[in-house]
PDB file of N, CA and C in Angstrom:
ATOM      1  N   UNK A   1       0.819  -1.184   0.000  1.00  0.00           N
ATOM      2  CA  UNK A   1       0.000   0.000   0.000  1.00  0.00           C
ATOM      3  C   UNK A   1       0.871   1.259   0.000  1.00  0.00           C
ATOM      4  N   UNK A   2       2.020   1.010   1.003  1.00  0.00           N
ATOM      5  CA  UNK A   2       2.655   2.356   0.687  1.00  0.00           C
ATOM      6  C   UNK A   2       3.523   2.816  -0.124  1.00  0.00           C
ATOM      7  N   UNK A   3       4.106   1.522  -0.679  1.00  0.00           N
ATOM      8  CA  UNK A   3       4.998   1.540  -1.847  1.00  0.00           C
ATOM      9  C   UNK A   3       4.315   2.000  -3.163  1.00  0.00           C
ATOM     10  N   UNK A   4       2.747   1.798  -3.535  1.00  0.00           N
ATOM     11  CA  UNK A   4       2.303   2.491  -4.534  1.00  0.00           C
ATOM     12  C   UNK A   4       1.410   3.749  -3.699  1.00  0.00           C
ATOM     13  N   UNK A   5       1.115   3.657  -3.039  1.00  0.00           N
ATOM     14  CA  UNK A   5       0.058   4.975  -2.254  1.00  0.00           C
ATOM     15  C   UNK A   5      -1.427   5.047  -2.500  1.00  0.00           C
ATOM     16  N   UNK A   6      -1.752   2.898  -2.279  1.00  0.00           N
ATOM     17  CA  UNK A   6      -3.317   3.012  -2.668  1.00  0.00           C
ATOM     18  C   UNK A   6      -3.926   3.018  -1.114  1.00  0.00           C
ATOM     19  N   UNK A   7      -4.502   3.854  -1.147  1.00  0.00           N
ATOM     20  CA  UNK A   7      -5.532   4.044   0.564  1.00  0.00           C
ATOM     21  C   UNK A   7      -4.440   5.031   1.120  1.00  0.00           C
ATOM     22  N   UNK A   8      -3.275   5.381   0.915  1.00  0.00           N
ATOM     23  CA  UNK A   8      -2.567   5.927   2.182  1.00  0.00           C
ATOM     24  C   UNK A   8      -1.149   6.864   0.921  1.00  0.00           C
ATOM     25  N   UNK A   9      -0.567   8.185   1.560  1.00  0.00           N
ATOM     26  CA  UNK A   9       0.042   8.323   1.189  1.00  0.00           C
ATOM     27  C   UNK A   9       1.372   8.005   0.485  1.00  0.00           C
ATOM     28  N   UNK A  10       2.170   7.749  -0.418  1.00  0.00           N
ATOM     29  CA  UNK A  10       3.372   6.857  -0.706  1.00  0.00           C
ATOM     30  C   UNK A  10       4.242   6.980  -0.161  1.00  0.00           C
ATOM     31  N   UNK A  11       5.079   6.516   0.570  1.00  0.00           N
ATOM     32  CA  UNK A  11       5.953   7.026   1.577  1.00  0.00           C
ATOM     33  C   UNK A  11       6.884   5.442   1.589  1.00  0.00           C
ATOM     34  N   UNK A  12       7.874   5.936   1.076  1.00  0.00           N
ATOM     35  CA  UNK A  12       8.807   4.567   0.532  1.00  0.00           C
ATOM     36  C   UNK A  12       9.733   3.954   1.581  1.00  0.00           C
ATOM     37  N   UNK A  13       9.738   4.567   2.836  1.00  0.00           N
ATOM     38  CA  UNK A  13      10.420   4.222   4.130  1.00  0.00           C
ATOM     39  C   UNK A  13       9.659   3.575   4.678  1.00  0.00           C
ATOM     40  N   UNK A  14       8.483   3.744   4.677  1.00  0.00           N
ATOM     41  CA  UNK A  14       7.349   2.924   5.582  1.00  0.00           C
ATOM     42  C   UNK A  14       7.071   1.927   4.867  1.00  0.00           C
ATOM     43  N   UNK A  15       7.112   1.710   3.273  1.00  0.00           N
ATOM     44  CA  UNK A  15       7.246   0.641   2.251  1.00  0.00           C
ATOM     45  C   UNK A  15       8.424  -0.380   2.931  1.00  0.00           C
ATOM     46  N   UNK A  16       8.744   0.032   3.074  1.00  0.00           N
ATOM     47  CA  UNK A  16      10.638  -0.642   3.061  1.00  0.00           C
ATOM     48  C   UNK A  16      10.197  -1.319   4.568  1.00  0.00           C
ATOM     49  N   UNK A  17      10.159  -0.669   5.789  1.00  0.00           N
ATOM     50  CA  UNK A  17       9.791  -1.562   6.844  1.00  0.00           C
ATOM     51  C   UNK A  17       9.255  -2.107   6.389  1.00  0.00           C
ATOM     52  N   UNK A  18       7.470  -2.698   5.700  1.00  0.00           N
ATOM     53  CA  UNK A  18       6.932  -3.460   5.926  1.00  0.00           C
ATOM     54  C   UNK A  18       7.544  -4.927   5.116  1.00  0.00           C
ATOM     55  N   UNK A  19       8.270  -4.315   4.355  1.00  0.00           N
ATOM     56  CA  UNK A  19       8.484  -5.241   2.715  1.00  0.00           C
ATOM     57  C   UNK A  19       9.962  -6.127   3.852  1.00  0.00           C
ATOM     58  N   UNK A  20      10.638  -5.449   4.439  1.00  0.00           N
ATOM     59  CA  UNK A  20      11.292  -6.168   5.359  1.00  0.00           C
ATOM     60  C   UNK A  20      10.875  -6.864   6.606  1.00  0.00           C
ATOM     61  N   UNK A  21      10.053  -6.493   6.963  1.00  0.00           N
ATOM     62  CA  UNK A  21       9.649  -7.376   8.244  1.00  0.00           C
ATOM     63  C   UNK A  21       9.095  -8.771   7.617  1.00  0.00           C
ATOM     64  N   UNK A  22       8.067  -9.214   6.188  1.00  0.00           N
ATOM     65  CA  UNK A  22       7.930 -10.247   5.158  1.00  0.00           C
ATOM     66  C   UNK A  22       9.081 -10.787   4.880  1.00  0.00           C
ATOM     67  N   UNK A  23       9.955  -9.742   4.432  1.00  0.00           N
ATOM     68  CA  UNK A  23      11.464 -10.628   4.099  1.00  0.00           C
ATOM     69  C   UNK A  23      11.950 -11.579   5.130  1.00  0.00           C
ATOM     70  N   UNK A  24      12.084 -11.322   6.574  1.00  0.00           N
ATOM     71  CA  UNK A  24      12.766 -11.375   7.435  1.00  0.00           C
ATOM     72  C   UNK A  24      11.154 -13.167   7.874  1.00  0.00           C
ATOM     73  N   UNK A  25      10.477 -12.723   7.188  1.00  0.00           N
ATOM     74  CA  UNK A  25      10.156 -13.998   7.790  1.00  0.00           C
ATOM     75  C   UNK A  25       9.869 -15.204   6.486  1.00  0.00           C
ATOM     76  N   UNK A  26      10.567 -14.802   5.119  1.00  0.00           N
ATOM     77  CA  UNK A  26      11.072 -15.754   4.406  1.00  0.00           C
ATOM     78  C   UNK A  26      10.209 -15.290   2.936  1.00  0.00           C
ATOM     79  N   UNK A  27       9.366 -14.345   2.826  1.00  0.00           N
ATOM     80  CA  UNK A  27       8.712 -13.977   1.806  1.00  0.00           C
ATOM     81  C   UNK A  27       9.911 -13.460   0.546  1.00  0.00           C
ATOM     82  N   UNK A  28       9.838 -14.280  -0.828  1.00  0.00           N
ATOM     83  CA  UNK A  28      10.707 -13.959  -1.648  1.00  0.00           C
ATOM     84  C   UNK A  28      10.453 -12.543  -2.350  1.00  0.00           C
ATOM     85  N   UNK A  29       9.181 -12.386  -2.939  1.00  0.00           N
ATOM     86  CA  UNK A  29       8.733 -11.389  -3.349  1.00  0.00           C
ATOM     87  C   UNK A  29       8.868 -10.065  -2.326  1.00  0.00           C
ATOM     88  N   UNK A  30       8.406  -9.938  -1.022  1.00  0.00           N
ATOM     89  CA  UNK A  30       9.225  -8.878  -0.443  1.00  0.00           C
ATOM     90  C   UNK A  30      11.059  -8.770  -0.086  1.00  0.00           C
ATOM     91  N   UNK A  31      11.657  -9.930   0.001  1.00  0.00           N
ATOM     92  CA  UNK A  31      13.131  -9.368  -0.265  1.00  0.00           C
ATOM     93  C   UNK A  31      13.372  -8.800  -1.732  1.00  0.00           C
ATOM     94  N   UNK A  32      12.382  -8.957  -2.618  1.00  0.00           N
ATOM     95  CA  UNK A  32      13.117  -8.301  -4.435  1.00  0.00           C
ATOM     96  C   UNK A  32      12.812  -6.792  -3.783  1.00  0.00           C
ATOM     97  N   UNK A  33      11.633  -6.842  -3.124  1.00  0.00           N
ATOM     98  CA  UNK A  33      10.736  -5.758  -2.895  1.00  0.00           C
ATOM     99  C   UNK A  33      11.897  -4.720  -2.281  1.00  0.00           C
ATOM    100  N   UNK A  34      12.805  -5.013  -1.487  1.00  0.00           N
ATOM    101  CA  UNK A  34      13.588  -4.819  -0.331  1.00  0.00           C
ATOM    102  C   UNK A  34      14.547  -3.852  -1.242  1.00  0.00           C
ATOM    103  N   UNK A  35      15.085  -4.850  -2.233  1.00  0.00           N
ATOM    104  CA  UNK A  35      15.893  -4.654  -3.134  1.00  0.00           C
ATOM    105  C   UNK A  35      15.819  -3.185  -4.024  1.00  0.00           C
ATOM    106  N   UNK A  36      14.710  -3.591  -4.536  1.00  0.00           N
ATOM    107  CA  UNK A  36      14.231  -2.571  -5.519  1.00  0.00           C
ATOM    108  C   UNK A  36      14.042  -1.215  -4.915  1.00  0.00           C
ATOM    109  N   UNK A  37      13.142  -1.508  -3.291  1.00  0.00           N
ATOM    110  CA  UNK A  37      13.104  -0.080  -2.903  1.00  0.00           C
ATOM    111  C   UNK A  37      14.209   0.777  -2.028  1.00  0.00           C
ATOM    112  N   UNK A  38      15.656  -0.011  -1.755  1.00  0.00           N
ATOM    113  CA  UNK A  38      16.600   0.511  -1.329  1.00  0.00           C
ATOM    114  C   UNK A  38      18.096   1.199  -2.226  1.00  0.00           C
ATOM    115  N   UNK A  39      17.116   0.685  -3.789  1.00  0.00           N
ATOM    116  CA  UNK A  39      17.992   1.505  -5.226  1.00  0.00           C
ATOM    117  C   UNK A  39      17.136   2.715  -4.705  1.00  0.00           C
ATOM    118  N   UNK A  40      15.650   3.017  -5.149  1.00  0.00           N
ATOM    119  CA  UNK A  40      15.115   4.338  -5.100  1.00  0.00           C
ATOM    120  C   UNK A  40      16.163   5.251  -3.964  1.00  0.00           C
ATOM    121  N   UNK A  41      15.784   4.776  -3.081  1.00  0.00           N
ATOM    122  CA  UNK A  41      16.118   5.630  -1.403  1.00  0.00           C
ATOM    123  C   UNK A  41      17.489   5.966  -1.957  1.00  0.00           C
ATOM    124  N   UNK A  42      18.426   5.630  -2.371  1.00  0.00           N
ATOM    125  CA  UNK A  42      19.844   5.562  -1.956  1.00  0.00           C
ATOM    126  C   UNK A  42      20.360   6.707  -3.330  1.00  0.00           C
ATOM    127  N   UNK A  43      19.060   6.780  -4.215  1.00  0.00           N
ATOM    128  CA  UNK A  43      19.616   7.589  -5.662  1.00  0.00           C
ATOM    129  C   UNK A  43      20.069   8.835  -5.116  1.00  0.00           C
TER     130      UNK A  43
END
């Protein structure tokens, strides 16, 4: 939700916690997620 900003503002830090706390409990699709949104942050 916050990584695109449906229901809630986009806010790509609060993306990133959630997409990591999934990672961290084995979800593949949120570690790409992890990935992808720590290129944005870091440009």
């Amino acid at each position: 939700m916050y990584h695109f900003g449906h229901g809630v503002p986009q806010d790509y830090a609060t993306a990133l916690r959630w997409y990591r706390l999934a990672a961290a409990q084995g979800d593949a699709d949120a570690a790409a997620a992890v990935k992808r949104l720590q290129q944005i942050l870091n440009k």
